[in-house]
Protein backbone atom coordinates (compact mmCIF):
# COMPACT_ATOMS: atom_id res chain seq x y z
CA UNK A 1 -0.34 28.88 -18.19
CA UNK A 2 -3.97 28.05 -18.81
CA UNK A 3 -4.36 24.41 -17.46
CA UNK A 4 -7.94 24.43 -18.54
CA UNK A 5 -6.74 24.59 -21.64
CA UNK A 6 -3.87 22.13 -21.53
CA UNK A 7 -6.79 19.25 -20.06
CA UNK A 8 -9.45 20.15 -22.53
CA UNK A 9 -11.53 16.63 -22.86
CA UNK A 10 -12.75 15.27 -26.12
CA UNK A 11 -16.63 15.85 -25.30
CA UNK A 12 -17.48 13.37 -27.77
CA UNK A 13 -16.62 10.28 -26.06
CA UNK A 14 -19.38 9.49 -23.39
CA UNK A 15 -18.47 8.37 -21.28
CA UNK A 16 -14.96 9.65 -20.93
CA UNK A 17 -12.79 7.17 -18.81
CA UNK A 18 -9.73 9.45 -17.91
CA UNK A 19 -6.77 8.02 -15.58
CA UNK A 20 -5.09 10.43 -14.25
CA UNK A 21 -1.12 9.07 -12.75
CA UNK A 22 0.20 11.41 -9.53
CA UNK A 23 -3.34 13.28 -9.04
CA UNK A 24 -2.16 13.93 -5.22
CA UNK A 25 -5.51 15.87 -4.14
CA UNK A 26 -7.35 15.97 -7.82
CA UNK A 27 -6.75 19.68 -8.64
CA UNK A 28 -7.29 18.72 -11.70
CA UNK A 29 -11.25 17.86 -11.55
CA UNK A 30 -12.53 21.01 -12.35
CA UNK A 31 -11.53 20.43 -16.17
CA UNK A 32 -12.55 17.37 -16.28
CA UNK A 33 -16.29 16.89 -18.33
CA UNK A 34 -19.55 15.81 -17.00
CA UNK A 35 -20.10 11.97 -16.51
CA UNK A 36 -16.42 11.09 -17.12
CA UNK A 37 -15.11 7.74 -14.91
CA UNK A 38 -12.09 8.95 -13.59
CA UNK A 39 -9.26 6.23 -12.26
CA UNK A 40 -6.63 7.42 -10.25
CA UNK A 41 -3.15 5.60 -9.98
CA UNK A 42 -0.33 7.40 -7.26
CA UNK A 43 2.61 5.79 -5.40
CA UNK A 44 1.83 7.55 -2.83
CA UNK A 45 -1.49 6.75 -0.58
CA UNK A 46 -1.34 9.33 2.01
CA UNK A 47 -3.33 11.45 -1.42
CA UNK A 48 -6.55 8.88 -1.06
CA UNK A 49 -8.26 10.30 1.56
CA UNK A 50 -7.27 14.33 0.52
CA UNK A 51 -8.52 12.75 -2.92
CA UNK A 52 -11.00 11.42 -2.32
CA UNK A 53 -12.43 14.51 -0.03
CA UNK A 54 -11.87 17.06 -3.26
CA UNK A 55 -13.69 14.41 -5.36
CA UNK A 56 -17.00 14.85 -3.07
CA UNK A 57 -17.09 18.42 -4.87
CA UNK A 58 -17.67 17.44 -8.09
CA UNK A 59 -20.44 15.34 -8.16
CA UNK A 60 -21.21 14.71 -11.87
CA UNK A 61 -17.83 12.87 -12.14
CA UNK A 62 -17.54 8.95 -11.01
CA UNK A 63 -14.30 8.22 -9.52
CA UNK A 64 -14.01 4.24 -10.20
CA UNK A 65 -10.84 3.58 -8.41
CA UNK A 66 -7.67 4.77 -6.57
CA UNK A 67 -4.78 2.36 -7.24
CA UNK A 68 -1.45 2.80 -5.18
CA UNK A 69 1.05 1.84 -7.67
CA UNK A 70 3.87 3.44 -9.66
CA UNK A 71 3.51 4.76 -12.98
CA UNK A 72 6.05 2.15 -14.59
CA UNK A 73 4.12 -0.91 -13.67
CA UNK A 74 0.52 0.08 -13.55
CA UNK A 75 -0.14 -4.06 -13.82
CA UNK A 76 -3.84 -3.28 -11.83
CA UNK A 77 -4.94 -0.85 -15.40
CA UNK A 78 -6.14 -3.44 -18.18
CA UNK A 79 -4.87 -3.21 -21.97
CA UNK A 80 -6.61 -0.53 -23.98
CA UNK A 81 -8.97 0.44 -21.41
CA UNK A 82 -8.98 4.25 -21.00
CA UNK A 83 -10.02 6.84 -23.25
CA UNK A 84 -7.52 9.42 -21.92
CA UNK A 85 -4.46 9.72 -19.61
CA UNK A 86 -3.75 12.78 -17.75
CA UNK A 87 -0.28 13.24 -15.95
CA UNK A 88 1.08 16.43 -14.53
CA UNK A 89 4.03 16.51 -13.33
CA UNK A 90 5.18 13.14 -13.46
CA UNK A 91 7.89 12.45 -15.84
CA UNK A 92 10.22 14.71 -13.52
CA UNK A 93 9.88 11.66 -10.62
CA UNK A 94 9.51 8.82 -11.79
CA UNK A 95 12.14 6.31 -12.14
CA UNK A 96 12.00 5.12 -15.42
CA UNK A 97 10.31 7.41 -18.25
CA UNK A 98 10.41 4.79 -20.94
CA UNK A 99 8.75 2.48 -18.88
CA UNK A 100 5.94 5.00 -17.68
CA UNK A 101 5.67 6.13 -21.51
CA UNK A 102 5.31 2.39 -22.59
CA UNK A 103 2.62 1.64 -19.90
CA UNK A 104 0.70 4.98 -20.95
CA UNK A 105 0.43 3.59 -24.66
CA UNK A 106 -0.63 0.30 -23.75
CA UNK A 107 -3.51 1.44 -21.26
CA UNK A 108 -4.86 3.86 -23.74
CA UNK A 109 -7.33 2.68 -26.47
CA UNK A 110 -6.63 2.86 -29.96
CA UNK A 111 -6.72 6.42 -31.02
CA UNK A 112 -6.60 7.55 -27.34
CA UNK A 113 -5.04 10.48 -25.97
CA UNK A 114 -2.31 11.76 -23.26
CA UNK A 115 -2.45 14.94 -21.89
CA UNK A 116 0.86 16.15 -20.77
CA UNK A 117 1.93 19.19 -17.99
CA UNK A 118 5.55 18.92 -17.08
CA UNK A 119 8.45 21.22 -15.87
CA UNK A 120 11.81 20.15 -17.69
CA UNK A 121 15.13 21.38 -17.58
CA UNK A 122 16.08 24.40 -20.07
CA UNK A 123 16.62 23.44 -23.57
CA UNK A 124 19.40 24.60 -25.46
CA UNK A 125 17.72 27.04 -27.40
CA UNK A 126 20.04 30.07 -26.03
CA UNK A 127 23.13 30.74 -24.44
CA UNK A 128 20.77 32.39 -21.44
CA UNK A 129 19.09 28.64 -20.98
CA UNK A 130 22.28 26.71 -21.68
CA UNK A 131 23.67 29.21 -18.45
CA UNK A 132 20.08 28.34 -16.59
CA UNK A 133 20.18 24.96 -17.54
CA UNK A 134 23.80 24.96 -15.62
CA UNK A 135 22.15 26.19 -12.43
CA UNK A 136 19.61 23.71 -12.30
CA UNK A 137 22.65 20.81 -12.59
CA UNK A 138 24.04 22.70 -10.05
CA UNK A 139 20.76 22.97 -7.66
CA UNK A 140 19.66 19.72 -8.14
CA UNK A 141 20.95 17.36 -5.25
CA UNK A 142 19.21 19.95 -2.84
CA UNK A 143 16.00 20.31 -5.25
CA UNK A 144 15.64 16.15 -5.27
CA UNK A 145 16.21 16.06 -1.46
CA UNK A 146 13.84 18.63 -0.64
CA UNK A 147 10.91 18.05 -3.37
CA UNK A 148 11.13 14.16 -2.36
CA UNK A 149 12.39 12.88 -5.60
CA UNK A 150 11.94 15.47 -8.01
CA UNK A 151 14.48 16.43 -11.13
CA UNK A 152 14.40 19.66 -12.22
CA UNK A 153 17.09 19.23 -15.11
CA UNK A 154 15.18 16.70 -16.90
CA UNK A 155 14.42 16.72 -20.95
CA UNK A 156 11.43 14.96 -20.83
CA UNK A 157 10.30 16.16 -24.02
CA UNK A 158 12.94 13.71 -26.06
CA UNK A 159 11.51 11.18 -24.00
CA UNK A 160 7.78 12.02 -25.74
CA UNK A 161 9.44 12.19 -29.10
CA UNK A 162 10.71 9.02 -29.09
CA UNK A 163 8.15 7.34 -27.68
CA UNK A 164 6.08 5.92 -31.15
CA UNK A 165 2.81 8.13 -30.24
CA UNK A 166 0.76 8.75 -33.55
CA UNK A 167 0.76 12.03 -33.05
CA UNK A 168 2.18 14.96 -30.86
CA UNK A 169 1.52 18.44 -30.01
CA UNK A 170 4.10 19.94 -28.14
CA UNK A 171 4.18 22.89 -26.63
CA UNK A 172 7.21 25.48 -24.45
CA UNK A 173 6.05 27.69 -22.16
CA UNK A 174 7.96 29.60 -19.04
CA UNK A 175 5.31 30.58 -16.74
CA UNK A 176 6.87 33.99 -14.74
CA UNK A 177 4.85 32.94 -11.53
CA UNK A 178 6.87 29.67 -11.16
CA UNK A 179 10.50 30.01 -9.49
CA UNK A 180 13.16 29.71 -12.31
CA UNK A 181 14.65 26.72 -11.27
CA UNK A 182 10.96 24.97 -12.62
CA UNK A 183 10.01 27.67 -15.03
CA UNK A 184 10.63 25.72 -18.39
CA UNK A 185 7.27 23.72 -19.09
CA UNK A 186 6.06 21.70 -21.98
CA UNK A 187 2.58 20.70 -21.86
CA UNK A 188 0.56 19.10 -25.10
CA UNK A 189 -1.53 15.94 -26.41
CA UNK A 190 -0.21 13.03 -27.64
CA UNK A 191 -2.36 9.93 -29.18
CA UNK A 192 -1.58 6.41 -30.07
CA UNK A 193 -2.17 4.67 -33.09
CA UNK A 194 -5.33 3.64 -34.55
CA UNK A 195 -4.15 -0.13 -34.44
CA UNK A 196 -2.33 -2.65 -32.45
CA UNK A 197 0.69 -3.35 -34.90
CA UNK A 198 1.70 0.13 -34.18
CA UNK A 199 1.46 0.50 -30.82
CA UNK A 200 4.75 0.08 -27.96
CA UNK A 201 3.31 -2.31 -26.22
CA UNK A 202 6.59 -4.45 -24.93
């Protein structure tokens, strides 16, 4: 899976404010452009200082802010004030995806855009995933009490659908080096609407 790929930043946009939601140590910097104001929002604060540390790397990018807050209520991130939203690998925690979806949209500027990495359960594409989609039912009390929260069996992607983004590029893929359990990925852009009316703002 080529993740430089997946986070490929508009270069147009100077500068680029990016928040990034569940960044634990900021692997993601090195795709990240030149002179971008990155925000970082993560429920969990033991990240900061691990963050922070990684951030001290990459010089040409200004971190403004690390909020500890959940991706549902991100009440400290103004209306319409981020160019881009990157989140890996949060949909399969958090406790409400609508919510987090809804909060994404109304963050992001008109015409903005939401870069998406996520491990999902199998869809039912084959009777192969439909019998690996079983297993991961089957696996994941032990997978949620050992990955502190995580779902393995979730179908985020229907979540994205339905969410009211402008537009959406989604993508499959089943990396070989991840465990089968969290091999079924979707990763892709989304982007809200040009103008308020259309926008899920409530």
């Amino acid at each position: 899976m080529d993740l430089g790929y997946i986070l490929e930043i508009q270069q147009n946009i100077h500068p680029t404010v990016i928040l990034e939601i569940g960044p634990a140590r900021g692997n993601n910097f090195e795709f990240y452009p030149s002179n971008c104001r990155v925000i970082a929002l993560d429920y969990n604060s033991y990240f900061e200082k691990y963050f922070r540390e990684n951030k001290s790397k990459f010089p040409n990018i200004l971190c403004e802010d690390f909020v500890n807050g959940r991706a549902e209520d991100m009440r400290e991130i103004e209306d319409n004030s981020v160019d881009v939203v990157v989140a890996t690998y949060v949909l399969c925690s958090v406790k409400d995806r609508y919510k987090t979806l809804r909060e994404i949209q109304r963050v992001l500027k008109k015409g903005g855009t939401y870069y998406f990495m996520e491990h999902v359960g199998y869809p039912h594409t084959s009777s192969w995933h439909i019998f690996l989609f079983a297993i991961q039912l089957l696996l994941q009390p032990f997978w949620y009490a050992f990955l502190g929260g995580c779902h393995c069996h979730r179908q985020s992607w229907s979540y994205i659908e339905k969410a009211g983004f402008h537009t959406l590029d989604l993508n499959y893929e089943y990396p070989n080096e991840m465990v089968f359990i969290a091999r079924a990925h979707i990763w892709g852009t989304a982007t809200t609407h040009q103008s308020d009316d259309c926008n899920h703002k409530k």
